[in-house]
C-alpha atoms as a PDB file:
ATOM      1  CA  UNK A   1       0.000   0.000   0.000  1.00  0.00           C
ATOM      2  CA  UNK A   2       1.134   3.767  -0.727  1.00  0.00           C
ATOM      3  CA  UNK A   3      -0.031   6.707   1.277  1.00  0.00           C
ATOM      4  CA  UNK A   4      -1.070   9.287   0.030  1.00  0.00           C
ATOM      5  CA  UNK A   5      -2.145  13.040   1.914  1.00  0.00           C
ATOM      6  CA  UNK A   6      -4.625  15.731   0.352  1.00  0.00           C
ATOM      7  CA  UNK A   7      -5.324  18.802   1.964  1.00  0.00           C
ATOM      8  CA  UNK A   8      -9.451  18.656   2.332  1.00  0.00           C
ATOM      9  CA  UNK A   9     -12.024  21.573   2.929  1.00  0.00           C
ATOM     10  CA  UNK A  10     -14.793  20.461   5.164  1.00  0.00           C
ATOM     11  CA  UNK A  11     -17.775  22.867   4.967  1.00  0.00           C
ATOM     12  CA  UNK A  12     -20.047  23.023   8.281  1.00  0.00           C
ATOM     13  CA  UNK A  13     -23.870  22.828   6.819  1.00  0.00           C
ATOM     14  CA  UNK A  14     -26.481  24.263   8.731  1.00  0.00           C
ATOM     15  CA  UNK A  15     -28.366  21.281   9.412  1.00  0.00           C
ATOM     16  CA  UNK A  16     -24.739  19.948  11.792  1.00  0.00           C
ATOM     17  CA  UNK A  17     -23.828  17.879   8.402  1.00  0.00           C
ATOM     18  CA  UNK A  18     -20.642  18.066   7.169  1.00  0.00           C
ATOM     19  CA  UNK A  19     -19.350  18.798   2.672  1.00  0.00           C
ATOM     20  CA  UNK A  20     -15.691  17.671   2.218  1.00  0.00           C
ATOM     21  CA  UNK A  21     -13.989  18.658  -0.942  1.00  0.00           C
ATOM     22  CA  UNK A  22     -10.294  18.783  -2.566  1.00  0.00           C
ATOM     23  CA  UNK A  23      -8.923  21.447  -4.186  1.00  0.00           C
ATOM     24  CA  UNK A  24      -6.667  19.277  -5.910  1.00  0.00           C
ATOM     25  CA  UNK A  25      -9.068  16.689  -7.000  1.00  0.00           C
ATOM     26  CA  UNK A  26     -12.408  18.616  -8.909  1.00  0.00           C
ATOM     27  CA  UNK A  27     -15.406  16.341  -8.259  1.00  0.00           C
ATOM     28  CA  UNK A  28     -14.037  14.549  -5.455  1.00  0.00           C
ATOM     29  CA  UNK A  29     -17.127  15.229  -2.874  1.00  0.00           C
ATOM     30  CA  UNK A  30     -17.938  13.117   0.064  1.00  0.00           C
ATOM     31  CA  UNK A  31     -20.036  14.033   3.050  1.00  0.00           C
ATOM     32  CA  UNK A  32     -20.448  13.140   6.757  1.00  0.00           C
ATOM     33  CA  UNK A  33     -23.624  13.419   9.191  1.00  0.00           C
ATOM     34  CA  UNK A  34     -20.910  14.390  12.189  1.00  0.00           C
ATOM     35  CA  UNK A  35     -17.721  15.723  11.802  1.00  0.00           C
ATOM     36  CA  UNK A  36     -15.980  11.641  12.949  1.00  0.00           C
ATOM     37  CA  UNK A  37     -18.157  10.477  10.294  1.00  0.00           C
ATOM     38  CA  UNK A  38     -17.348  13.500   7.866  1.00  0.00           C
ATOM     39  CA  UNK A  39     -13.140  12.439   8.499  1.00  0.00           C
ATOM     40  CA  UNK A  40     -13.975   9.188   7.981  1.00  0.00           C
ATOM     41  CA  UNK A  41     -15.499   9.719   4.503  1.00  0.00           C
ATOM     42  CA  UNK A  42     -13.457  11.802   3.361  1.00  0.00           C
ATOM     43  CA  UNK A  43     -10.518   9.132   4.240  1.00  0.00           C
ATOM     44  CA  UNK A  44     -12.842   6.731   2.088  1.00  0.00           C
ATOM     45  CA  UNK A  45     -13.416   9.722  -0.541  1.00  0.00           C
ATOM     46  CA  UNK A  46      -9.851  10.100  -1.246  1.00  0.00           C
ATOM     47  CA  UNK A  47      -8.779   6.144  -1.755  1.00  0.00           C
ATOM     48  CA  UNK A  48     -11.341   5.525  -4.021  1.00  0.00           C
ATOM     49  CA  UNK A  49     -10.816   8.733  -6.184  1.00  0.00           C
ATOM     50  CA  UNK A  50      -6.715   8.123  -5.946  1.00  0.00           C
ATOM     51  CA  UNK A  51      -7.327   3.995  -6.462  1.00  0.00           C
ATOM     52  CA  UNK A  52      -9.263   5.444  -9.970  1.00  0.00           C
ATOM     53  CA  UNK A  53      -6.824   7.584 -11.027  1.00  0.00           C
ATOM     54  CA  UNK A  54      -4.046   5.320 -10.724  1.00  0.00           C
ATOM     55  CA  UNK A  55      -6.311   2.705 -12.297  1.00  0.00           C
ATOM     56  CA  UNK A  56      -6.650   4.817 -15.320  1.00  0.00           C
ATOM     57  CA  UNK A  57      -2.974   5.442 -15.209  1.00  0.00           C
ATOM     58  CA  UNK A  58      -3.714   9.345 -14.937  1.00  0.00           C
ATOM     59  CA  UNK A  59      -1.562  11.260 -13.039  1.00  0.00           C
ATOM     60  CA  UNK A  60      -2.272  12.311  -9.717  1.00  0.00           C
ATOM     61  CA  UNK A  61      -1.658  16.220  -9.305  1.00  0.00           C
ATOM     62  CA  UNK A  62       0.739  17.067  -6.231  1.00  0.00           C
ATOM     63  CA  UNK A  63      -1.649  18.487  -3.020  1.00  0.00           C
ATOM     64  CA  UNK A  64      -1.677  21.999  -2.298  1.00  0.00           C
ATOM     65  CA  UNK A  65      -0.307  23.853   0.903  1.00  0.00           C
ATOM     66  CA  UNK A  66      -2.980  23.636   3.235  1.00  0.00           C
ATOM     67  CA  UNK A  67      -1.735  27.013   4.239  1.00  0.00           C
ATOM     68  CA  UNK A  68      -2.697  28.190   0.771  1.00  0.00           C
ATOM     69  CA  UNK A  69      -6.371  27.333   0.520  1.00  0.00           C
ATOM     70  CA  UNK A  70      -8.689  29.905   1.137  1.00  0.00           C
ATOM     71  CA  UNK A  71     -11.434  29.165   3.059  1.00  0.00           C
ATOM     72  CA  UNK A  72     -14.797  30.760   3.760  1.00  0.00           C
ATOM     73  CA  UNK A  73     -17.111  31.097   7.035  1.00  0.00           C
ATOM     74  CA  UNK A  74     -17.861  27.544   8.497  1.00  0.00           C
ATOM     75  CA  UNK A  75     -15.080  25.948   7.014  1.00  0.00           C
ATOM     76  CA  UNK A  76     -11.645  24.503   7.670  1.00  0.00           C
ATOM     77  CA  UNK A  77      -8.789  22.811   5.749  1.00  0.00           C
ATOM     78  CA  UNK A  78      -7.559  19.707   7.332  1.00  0.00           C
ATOM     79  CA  UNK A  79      -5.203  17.242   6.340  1.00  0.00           C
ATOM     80  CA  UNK A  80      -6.464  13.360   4.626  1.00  0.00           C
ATOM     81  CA  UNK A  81      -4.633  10.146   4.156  1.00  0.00           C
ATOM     82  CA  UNK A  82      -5.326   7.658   2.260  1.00  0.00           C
ATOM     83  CA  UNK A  83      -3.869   4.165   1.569  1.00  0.00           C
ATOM     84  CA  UNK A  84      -3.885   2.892  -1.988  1.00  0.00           C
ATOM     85  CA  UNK A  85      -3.446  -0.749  -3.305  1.00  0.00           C
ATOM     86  CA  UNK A  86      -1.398  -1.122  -5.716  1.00  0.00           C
ATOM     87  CA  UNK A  87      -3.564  -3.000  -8.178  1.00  0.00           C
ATOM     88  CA  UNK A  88      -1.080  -3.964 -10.484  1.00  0.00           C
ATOM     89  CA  UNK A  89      -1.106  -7.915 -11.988  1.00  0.00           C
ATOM     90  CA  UNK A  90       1.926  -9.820 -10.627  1.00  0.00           C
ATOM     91  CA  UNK A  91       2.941 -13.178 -12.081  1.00  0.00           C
ATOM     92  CA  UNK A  92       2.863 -16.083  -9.739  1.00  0.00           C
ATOM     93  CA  UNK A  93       3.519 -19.622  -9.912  1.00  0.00           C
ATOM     94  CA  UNK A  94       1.312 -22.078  -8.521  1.00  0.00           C
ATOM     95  CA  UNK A  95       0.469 -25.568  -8.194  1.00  0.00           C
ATOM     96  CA  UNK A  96      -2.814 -27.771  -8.517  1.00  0.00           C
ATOM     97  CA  UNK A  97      -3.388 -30.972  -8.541  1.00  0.00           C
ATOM     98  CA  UNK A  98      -4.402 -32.335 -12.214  1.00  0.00           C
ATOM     99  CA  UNK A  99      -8.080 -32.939 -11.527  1.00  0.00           C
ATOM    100  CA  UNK A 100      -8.539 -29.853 -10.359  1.00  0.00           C
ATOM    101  CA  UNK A 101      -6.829 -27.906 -13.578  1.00  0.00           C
ATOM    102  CA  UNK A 102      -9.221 -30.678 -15.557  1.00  0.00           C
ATOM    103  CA  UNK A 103     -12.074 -29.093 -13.481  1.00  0.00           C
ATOM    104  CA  UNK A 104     -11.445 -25.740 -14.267  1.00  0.00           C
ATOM    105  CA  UNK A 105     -10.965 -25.910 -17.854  1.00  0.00           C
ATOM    106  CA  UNK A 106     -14.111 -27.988 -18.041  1.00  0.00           C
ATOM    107  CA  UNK A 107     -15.961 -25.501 -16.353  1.00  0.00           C
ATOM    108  CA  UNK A 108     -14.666 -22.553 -18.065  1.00  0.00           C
ATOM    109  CA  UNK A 109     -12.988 -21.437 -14.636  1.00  0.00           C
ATOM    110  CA  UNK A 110     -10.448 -18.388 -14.701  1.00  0.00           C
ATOM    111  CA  UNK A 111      -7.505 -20.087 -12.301  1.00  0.00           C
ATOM    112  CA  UNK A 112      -6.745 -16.082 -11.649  1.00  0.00           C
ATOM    113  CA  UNK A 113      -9.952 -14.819 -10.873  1.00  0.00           C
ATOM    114  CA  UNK A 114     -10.715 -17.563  -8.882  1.00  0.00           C
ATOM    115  CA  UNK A 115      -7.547 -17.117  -7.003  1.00  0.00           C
ATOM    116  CA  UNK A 116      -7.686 -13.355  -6.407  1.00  0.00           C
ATOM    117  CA  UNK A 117     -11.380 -14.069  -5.335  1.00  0.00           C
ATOM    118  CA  UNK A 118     -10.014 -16.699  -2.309  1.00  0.00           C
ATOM    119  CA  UNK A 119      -7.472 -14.964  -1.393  1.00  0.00           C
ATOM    120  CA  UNK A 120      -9.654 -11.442  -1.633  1.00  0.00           C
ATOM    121  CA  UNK A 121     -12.104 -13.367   0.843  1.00  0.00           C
ATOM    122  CA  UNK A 122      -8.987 -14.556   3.344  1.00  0.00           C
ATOM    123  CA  UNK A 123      -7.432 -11.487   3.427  1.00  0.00           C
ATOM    124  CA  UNK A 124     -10.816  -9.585   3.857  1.00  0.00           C
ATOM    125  CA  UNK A 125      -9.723  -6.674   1.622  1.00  0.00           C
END
């Protein structure tokens, strides 16, 4: 994994809720019902926006100085980090027994997918 901080500008709605946006990233919005909630999706915010970038092998523009982001009544700038998976394909070797490479290829299995899936289901990520 690869961390990654953004400055964020949380926004203090009247109704208590909470609008987090980056300067740095237009369109990544998130929003929170208290302000532990509103840090907590705006953690989540920032992965998935940063995992898509780097998925779509754009470039990820370098994060402003919080100290140069104007803000406006009922806001502040804090700092977000967010850990990335690297989702690039590695080559492994593995073994199975015959019958169950027979099995697969019968049933049009992907060894991979099925693979990633298992060990996406041990792992719990």
């Amino acid at each position: 994994m690869k961390e990654y901080v953004y400055p964020a500008v949380f926004h203090l709605n009247k109704d208590g809720t909470y609008t987090i946006t980056y300067p740095d990233l237009p369109g990544c919005i998130s929003e929170g019902k208290s302000l532990s909630n509103a840090v907590y999706m705006a953690e989540s915010a920032l992965s998935q926006w940063l995992e898509y970038l780097i998925d779509k092998k754009q470039d990820l523009p370098a994060p402003s100085d919080m100290q140069s982001i104007q803000v406006e009544e009922n806001e502040f700038v804090n700092l977000t980090c967010a850990n990335v998976k690297d989702g690039c394909a590695v080559k492994r070797t593995v073994s199975i027994p015959k019958w169950m490479d027979d099995g697969a290829a019968k049933s049009n299995l992907s060894l991979s997918r099925v693979l990633q899936d298992a060990l996406r289901d041990r792992l719990q990520a």
